[in-house]
N, C-alpha and C. Protein backbone atom coordinates (compact mmCIF):
# COMPACT_ATOMS: atom_id res chain seq x y z
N UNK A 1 -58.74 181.14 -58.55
CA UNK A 1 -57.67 182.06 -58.89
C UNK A 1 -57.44 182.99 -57.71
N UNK A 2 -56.09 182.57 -57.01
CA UNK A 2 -55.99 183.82 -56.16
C UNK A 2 -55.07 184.91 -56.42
N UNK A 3 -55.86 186.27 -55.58
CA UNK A 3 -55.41 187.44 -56.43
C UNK A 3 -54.45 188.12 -55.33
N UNK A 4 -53.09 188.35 -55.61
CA UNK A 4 -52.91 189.04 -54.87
C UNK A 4 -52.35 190.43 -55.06
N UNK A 5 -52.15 191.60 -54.29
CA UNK A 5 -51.78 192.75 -54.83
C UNK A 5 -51.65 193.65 -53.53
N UNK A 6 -50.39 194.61 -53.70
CA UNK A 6 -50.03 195.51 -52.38
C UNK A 6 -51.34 196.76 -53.05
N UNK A 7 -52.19 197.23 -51.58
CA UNK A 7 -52.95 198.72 -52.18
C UNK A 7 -52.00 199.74 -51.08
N UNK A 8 -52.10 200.91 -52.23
CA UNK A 8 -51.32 202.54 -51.19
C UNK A 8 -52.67 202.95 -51.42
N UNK A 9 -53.34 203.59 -50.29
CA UNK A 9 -54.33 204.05 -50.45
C UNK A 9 -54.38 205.32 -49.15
N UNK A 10 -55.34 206.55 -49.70
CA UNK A 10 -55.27 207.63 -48.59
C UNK A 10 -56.91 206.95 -47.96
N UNK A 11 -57.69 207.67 -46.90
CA UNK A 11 -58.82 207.75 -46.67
C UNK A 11 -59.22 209.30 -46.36
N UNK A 12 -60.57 209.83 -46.65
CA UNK A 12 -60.76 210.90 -46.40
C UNK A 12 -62.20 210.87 -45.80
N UNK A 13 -62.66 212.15 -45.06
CA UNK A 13 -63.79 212.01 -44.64
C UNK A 13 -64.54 212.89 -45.72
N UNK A 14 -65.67 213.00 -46.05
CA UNK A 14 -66.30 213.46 -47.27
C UNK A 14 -67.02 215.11 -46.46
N UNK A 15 -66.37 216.03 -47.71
CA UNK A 15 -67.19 217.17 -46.75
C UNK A 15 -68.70 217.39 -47.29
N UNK A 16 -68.66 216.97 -48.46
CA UNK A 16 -70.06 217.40 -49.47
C UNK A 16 -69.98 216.14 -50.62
N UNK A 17 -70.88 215.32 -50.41
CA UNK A 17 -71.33 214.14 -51.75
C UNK A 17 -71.25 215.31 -53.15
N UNK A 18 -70.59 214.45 -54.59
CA UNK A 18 -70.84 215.09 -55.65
C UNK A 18 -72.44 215.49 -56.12
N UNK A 19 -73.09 216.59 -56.36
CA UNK A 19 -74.18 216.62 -56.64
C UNK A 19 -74.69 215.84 -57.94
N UNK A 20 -73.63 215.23 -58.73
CA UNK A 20 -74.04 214.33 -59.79
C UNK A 20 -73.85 213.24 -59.53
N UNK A 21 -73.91 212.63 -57.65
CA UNK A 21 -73.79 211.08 -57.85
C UNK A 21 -74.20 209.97 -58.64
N UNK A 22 -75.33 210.61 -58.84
CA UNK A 22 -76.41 209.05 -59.77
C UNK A 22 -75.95 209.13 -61.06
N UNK A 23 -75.02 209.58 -61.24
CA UNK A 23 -73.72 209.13 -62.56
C UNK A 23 -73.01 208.48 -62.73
N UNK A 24 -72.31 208.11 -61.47
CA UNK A 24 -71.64 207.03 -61.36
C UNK A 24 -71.99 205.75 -61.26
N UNK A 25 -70.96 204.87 -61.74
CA UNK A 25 -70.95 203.73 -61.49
C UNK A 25 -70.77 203.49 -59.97
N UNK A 26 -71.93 202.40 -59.93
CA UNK A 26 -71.65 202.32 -58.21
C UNK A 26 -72.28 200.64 -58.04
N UNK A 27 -71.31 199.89 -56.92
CA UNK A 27 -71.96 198.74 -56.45
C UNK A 27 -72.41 198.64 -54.89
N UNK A 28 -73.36 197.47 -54.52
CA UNK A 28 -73.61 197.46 -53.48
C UNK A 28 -73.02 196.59 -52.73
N UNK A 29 -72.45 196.65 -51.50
CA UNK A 29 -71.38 195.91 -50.71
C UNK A 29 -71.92 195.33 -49.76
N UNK A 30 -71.78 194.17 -48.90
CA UNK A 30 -71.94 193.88 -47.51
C UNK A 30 -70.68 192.73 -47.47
N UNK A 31 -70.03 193.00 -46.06
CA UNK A 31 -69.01 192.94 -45.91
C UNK A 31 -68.69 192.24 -44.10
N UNK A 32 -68.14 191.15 -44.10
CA UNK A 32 -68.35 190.93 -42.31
C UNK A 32 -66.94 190.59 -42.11
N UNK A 33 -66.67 189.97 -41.07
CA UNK A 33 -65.63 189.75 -40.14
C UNK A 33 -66.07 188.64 -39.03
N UNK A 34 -64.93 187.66 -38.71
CA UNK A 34 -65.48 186.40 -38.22
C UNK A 34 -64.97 186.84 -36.58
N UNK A 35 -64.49 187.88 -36.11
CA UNK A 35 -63.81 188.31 -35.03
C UNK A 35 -64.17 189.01 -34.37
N UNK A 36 -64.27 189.29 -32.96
CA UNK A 36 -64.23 190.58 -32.70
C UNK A 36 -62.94 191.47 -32.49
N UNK A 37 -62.26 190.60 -32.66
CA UNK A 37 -60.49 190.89 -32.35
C UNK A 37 -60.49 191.84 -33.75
N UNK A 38 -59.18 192.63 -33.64
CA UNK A 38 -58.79 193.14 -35.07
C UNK A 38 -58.14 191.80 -35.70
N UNK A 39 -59.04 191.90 -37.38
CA UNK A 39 -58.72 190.47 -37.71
C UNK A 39 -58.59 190.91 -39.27
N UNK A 40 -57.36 190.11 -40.03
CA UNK A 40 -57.43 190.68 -41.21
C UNK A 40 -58.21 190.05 -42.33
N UNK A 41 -59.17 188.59 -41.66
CA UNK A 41 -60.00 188.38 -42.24
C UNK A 41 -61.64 188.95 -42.66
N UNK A 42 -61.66 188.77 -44.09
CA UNK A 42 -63.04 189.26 -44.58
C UNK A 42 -63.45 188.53 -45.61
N UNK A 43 -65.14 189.08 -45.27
CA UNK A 43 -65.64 188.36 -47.22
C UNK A 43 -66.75 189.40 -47.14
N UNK A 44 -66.87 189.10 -48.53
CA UNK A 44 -67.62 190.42 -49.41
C UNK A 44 -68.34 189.83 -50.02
N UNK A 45 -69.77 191.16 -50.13
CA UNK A 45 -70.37 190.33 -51.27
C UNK A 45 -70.94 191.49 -52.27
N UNK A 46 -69.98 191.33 -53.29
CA UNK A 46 -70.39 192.75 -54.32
C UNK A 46 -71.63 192.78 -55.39
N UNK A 47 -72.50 193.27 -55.01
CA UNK A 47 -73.18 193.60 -56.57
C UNK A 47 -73.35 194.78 -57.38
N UNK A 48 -73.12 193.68 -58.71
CA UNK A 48 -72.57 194.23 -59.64
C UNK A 48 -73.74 194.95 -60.70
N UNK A 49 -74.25 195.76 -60.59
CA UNK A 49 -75.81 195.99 -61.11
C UNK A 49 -75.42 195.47 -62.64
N UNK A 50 -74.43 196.42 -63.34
CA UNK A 50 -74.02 196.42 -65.06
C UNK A 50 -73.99 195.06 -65.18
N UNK A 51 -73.60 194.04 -64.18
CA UNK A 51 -73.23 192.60 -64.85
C UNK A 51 -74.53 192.39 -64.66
N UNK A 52 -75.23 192.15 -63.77
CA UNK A 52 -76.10 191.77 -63.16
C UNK A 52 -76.14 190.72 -62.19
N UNK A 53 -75.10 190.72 -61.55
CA UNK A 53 -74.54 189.55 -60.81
C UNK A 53 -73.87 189.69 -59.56
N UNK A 54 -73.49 188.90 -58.97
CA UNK A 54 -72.90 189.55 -57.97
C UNK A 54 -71.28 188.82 -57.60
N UNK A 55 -70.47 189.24 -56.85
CA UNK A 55 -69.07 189.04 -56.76
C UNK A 55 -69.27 188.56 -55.25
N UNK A 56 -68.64 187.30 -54.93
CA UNK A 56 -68.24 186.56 -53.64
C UNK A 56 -66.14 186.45 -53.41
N UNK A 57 -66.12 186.89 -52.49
CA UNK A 57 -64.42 186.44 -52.10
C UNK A 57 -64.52 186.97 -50.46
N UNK A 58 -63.79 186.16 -50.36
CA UNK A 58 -63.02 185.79 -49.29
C UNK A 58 -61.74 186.53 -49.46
N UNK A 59 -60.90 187.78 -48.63
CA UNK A 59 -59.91 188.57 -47.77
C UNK A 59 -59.27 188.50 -47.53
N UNK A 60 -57.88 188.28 -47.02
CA UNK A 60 -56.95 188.32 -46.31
C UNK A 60 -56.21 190.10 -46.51
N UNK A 61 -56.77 191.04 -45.84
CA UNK A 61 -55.80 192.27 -45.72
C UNK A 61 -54.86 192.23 -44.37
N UNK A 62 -53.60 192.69 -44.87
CA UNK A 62 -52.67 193.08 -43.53
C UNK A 62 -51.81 194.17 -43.91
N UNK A 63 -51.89 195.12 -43.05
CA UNK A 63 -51.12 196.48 -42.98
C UNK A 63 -49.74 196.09 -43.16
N UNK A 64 -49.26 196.24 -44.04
CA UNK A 64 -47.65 196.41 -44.47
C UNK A 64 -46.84 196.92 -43.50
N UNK A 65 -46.55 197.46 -43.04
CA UNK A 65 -46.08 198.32 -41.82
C UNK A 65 -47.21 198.62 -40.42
N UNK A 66 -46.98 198.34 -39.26
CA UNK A 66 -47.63 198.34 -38.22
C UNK A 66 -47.75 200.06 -38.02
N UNK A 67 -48.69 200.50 -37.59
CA UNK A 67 -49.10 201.93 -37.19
C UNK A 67 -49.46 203.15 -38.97
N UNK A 68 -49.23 201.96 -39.95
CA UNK A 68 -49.41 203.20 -41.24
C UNK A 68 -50.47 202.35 -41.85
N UNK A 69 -51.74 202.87 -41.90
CA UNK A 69 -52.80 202.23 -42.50
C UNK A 69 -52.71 202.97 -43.72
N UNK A 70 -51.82 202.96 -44.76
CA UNK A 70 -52.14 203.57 -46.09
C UNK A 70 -51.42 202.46 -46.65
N UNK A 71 -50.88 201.23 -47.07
CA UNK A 71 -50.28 200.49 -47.39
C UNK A 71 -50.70 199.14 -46.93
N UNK A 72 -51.54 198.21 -47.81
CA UNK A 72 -51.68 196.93 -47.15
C UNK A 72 -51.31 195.87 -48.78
N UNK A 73 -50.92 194.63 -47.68
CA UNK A 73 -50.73 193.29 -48.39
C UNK A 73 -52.06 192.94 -48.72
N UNK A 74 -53.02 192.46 -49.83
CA UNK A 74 -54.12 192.00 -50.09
C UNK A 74 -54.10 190.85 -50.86
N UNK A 75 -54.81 189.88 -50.30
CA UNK A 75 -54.98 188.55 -51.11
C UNK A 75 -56.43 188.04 -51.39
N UNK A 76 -56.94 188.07 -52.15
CA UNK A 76 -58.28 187.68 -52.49
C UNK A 76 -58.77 186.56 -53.33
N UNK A 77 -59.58 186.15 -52.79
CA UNK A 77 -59.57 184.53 -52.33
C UNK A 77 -61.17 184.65 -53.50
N UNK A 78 -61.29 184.36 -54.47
CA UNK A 78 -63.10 183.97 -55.15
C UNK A 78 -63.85 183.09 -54.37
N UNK A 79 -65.32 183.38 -54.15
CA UNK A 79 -65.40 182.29 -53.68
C UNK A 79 -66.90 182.26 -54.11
N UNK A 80 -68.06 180.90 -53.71
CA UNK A 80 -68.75 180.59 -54.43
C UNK A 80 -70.47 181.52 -53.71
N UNK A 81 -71.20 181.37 -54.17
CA UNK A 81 -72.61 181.67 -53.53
C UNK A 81 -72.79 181.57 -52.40
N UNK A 82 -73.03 179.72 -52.80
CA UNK A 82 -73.07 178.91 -51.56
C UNK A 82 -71.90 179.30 -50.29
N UNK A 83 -71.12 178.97 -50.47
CA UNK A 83 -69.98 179.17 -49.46
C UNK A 83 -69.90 180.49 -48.63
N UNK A 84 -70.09 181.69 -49.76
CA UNK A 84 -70.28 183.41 -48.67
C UNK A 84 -71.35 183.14 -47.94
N UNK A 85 -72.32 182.17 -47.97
CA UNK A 85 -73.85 181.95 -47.11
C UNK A 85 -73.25 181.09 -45.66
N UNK A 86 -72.60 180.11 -46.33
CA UNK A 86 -72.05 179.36 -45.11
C UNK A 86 -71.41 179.99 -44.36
N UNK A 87 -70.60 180.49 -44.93
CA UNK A 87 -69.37 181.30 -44.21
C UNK A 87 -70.21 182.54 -43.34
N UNK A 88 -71.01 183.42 -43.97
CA UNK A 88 -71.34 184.83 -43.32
C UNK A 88 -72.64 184.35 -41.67
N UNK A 89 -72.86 183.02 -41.94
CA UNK A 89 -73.67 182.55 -40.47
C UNK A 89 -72.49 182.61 -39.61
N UNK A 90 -71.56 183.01 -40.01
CA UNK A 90 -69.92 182.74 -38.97
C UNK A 90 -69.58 184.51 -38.35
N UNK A 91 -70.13 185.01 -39.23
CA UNK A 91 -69.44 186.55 -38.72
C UNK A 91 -70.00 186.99 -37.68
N UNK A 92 -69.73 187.85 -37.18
CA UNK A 92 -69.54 188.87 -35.88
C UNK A 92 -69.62 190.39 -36.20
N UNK A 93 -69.39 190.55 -36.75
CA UNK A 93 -69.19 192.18 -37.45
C UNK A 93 -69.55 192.53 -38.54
N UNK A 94 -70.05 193.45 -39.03
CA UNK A 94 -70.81 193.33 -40.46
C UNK A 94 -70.85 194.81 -41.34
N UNK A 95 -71.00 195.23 -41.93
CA UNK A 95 -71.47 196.82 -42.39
C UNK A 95 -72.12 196.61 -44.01
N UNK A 96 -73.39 197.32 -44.61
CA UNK A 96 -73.73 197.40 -45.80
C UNK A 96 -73.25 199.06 -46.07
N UNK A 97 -73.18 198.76 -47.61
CA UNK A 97 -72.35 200.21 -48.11
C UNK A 97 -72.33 200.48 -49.46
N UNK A 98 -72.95 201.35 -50.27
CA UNK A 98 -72.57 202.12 -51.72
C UNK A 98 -71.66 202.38 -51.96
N UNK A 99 -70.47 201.95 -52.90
CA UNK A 99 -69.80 202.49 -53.03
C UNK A 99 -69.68 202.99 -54.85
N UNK A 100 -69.43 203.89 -54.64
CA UNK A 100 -69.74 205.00 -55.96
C UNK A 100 -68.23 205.10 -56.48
N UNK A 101 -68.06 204.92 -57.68
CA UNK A 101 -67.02 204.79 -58.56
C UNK A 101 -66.53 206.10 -59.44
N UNK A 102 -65.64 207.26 -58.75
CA UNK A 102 -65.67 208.82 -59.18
C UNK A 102 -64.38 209.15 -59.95
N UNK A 103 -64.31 209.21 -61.04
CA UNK A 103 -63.23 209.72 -61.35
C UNK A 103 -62.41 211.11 -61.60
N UNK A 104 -61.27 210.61 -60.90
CA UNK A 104 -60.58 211.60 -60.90
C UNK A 104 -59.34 212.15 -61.52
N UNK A 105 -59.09 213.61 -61.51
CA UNK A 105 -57.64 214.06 -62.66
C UNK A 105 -56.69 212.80 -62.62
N UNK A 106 -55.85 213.11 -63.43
CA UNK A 106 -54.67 212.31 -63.76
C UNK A 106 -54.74 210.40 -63.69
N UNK A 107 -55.53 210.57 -64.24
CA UNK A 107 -56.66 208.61 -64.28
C UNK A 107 -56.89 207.83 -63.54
N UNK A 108 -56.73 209.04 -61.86
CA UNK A 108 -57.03 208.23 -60.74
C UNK A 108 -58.51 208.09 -60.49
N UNK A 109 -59.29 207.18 -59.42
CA UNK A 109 -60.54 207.27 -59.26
C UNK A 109 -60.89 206.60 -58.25
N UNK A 110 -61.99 207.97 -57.61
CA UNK A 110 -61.67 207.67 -55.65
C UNK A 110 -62.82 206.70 -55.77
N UNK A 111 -63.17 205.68 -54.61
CA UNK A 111 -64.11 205.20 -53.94
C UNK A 111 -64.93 205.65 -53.08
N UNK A 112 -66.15 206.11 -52.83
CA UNK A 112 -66.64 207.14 -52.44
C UNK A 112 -67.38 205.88 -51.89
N UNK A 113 -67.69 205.49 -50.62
CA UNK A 113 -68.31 204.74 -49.98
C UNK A 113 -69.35 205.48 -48.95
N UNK A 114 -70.83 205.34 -49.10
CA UNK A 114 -71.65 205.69 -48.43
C UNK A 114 -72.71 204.02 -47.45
N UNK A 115 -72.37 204.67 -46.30
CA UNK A 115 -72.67 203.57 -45.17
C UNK A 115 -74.09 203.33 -45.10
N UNK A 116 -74.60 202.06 -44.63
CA UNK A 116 -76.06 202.21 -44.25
C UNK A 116 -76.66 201.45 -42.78
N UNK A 117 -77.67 201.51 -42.36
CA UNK A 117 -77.59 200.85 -41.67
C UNK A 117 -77.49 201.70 -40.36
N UNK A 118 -76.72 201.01 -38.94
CA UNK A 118 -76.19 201.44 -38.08
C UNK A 118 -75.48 202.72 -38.09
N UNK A 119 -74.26 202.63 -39.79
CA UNK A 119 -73.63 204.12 -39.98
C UNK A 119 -74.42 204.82 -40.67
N UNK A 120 -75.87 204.59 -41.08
CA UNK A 120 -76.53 205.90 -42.34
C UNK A 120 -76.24 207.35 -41.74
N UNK A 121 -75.36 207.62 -42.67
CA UNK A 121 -75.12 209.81 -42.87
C UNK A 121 -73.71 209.80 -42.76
N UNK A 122 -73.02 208.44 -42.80
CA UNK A 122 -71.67 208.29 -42.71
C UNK A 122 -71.33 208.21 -43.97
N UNK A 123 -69.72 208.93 -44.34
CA UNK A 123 -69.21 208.41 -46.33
C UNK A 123 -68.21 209.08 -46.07
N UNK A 124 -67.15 207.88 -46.47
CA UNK A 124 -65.95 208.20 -46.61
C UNK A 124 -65.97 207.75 -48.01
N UNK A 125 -64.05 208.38 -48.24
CA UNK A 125 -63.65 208.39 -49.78
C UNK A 125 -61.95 208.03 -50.04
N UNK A 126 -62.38 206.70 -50.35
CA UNK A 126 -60.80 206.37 -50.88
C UNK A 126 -59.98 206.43 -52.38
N UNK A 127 -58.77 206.97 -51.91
CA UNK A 127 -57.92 206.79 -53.42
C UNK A 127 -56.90 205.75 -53.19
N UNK A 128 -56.94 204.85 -54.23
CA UNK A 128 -55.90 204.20 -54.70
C UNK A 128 -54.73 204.50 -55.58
N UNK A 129 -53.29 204.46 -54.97
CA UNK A 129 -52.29 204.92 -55.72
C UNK A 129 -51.08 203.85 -56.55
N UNK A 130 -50.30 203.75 -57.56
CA UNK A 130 -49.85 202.87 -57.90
C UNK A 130 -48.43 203.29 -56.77
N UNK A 131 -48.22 204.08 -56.20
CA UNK A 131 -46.67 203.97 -55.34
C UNK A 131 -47.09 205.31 -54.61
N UNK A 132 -45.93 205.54 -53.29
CA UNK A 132 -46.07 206.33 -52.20
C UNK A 132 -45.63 207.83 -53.18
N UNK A 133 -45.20 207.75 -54.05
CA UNK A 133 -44.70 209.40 -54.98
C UNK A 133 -46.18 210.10 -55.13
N UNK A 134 -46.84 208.85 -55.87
CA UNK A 134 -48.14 209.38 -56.67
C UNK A 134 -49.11 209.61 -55.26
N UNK A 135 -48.94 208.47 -54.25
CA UNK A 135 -49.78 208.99 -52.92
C UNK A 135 -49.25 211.09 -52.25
N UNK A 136 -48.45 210.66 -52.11
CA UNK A 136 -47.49 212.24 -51.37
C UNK A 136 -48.36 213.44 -52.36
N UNK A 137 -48.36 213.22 -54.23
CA UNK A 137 -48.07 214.28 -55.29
C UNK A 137 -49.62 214.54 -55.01
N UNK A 138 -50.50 213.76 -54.68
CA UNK A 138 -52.16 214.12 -54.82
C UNK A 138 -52.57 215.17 -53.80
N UNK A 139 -53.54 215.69 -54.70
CA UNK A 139 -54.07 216.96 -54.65
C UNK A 139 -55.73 216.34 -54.40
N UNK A 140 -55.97 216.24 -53.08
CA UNK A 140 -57.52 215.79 -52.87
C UNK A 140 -58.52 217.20 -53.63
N UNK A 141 -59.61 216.67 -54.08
CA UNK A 141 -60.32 217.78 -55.02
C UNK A 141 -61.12 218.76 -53.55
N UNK A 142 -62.06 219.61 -53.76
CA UNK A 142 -62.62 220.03 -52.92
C UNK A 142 -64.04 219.55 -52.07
N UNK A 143 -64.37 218.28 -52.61
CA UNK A 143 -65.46 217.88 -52.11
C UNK A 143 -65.05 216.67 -51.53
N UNK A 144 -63.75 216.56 -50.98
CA UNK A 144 -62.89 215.75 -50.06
C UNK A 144 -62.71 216.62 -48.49
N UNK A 145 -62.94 215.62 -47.75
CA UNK A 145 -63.10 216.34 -46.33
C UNK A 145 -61.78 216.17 -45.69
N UNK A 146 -61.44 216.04 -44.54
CA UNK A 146 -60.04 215.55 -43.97
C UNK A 146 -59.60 214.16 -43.90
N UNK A 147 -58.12 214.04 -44.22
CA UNK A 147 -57.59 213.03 -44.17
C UNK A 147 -57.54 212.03 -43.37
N UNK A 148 -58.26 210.95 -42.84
CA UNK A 148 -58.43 210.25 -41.92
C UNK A 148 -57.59 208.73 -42.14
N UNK A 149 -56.76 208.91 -42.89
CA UNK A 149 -55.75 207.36 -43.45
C UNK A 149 -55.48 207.04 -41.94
N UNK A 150 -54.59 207.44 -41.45
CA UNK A 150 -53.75 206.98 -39.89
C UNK A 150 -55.00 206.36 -38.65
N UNK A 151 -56.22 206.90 -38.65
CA UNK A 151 -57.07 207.22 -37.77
C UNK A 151 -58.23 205.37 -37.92
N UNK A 152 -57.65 204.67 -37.04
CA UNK A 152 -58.29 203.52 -36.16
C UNK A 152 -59.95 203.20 -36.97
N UNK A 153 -60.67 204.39 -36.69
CA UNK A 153 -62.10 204.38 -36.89
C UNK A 153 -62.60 204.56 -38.19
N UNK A 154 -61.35 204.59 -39.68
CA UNK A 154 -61.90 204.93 -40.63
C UNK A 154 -61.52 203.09 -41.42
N UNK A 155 -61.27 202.67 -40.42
CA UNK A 155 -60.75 201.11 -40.84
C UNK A 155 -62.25 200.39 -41.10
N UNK A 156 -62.63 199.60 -41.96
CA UNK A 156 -64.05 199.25 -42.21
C UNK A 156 -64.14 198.28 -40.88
N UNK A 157 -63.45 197.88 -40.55
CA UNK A 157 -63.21 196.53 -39.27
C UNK A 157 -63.66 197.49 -38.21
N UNK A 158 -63.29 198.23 -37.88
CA UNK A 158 -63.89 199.16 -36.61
C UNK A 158 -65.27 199.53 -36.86
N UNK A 159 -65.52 200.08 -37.68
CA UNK A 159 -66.58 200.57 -37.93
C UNK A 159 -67.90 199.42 -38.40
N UNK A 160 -67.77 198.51 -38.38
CA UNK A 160 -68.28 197.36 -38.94
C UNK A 160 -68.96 197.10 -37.06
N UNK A 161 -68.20 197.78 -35.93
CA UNK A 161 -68.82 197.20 -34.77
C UNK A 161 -69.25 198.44 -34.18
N UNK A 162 -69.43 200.25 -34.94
CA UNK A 162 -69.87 201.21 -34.55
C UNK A 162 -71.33 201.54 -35.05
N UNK A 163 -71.61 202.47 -34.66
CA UNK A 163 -72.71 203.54 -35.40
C UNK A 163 -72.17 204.91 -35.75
N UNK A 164 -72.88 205.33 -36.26
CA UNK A 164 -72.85 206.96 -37.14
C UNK A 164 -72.54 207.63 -35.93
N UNK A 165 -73.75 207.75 -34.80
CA UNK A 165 -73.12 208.59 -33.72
C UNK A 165 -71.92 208.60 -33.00
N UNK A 166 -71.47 207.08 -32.68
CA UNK A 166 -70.06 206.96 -31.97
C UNK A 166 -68.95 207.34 -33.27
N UNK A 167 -69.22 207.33 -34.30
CA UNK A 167 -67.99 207.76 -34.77
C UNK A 167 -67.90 209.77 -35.15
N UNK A 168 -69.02 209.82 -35.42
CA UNK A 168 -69.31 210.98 -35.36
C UNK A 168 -68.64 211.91 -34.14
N UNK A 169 -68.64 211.23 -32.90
CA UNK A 169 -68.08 211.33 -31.92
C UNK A 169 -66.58 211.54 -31.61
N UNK A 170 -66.31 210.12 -32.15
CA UNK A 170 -64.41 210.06 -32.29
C UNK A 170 -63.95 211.21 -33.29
N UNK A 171 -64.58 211.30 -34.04
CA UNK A 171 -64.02 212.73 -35.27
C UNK A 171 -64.17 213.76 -34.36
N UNK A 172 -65.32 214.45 -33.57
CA UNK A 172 -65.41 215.26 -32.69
C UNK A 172 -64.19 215.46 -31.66
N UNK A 173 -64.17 214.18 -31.00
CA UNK A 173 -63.36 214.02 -29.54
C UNK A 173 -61.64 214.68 -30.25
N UNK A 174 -61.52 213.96 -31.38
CA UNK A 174 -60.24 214.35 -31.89
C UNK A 174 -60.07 215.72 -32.40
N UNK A 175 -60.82 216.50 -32.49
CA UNK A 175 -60.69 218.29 -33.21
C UNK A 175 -60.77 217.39 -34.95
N UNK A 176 -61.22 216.98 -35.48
CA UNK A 176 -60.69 216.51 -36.88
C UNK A 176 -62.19 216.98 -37.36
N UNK A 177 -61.71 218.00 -38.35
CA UNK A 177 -62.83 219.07 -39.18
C UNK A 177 -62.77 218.79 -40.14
N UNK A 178 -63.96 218.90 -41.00
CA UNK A 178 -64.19 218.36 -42.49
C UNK A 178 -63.02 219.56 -43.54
């Protein structure tokens, strides 16, 4: 079954984790790239603690508009055990990641992704919007840091070939404050 679906989404940099994280629903991610090029291929491999199982697919994201990373075409591809094994001896780029399931006013609910690995002390936080009105009308809560949607390095594909310090860095180099 392939899935496809446009996401509007902001990105933010996190100024302060919720002090009630271990409330949320949260799965564990690892995630690669067969490129070193910017490539809009990916596969994932989600687990799902509540099921007890885990989720395999195969990617296709592409930015809807060139230079606005808040809008992408997404097609998602299921795919089997076996096959994310075959396939991930193929990647080049890689990142593991928490991502924590937070909800928010008006029945939205951000993705709060905490990095590990190469990025550990890194966490960003995404919202998903059903259209650009409801993107514009949001009101990030206060334990949302600065808006980093437009910004190269908050793309999981970049960061999939950084560390905590070099990006830590690029937020620096740019004046961009929590």
């Amino acid at each position: 079954l392939l899935i496809f679906m446009l996401e509007i989404e902001r990105t933010y940099l996190v100024k302060k984790l919720p002090a009630d994280l271990g409330s949320f629903e949260k799965n564990e991610i690892k995630q690669g790239w067969f490129s070193e090029l910017p490539s809009p291929l990916r596969i994932r491999q989600t687990d799902l603690p509540e099921q007890a199982g885990a989720r395999f697919e195969l990617t296709k994201k592409l930015v809807k508009n060139p230079g606005d990373f808040s809008a992408y075409e997404e097609t998602n591809l299921p795919i089997k055990a076996e096959e994310f094994e075959r396939l991930w001896s193929h990647v080049v780029r890689s990142l593991v990641k928490t991502r924590y399931l937070v909800p928010l006013e008006a029945g939205l609910r951000s993705e709060l992704d905490v990095f590990h690995g190469k990025l550990e002390g890194l966490a960003f936080v995404e919202v998903e919007f059903e259209s650009r009105e409801q993107m514009t009308a949001f009101q990030a809560p206060s334990w949302f840091g600065a808006d980093v949607t437009v910004e190269e390095f908050s793309a999981n594909w970049f960061l999939a070939n950084s560390s905590y310090e070099e990006i830590r860095d690029l937020i620096s180099a740019k004046g961009i404050t929590h």
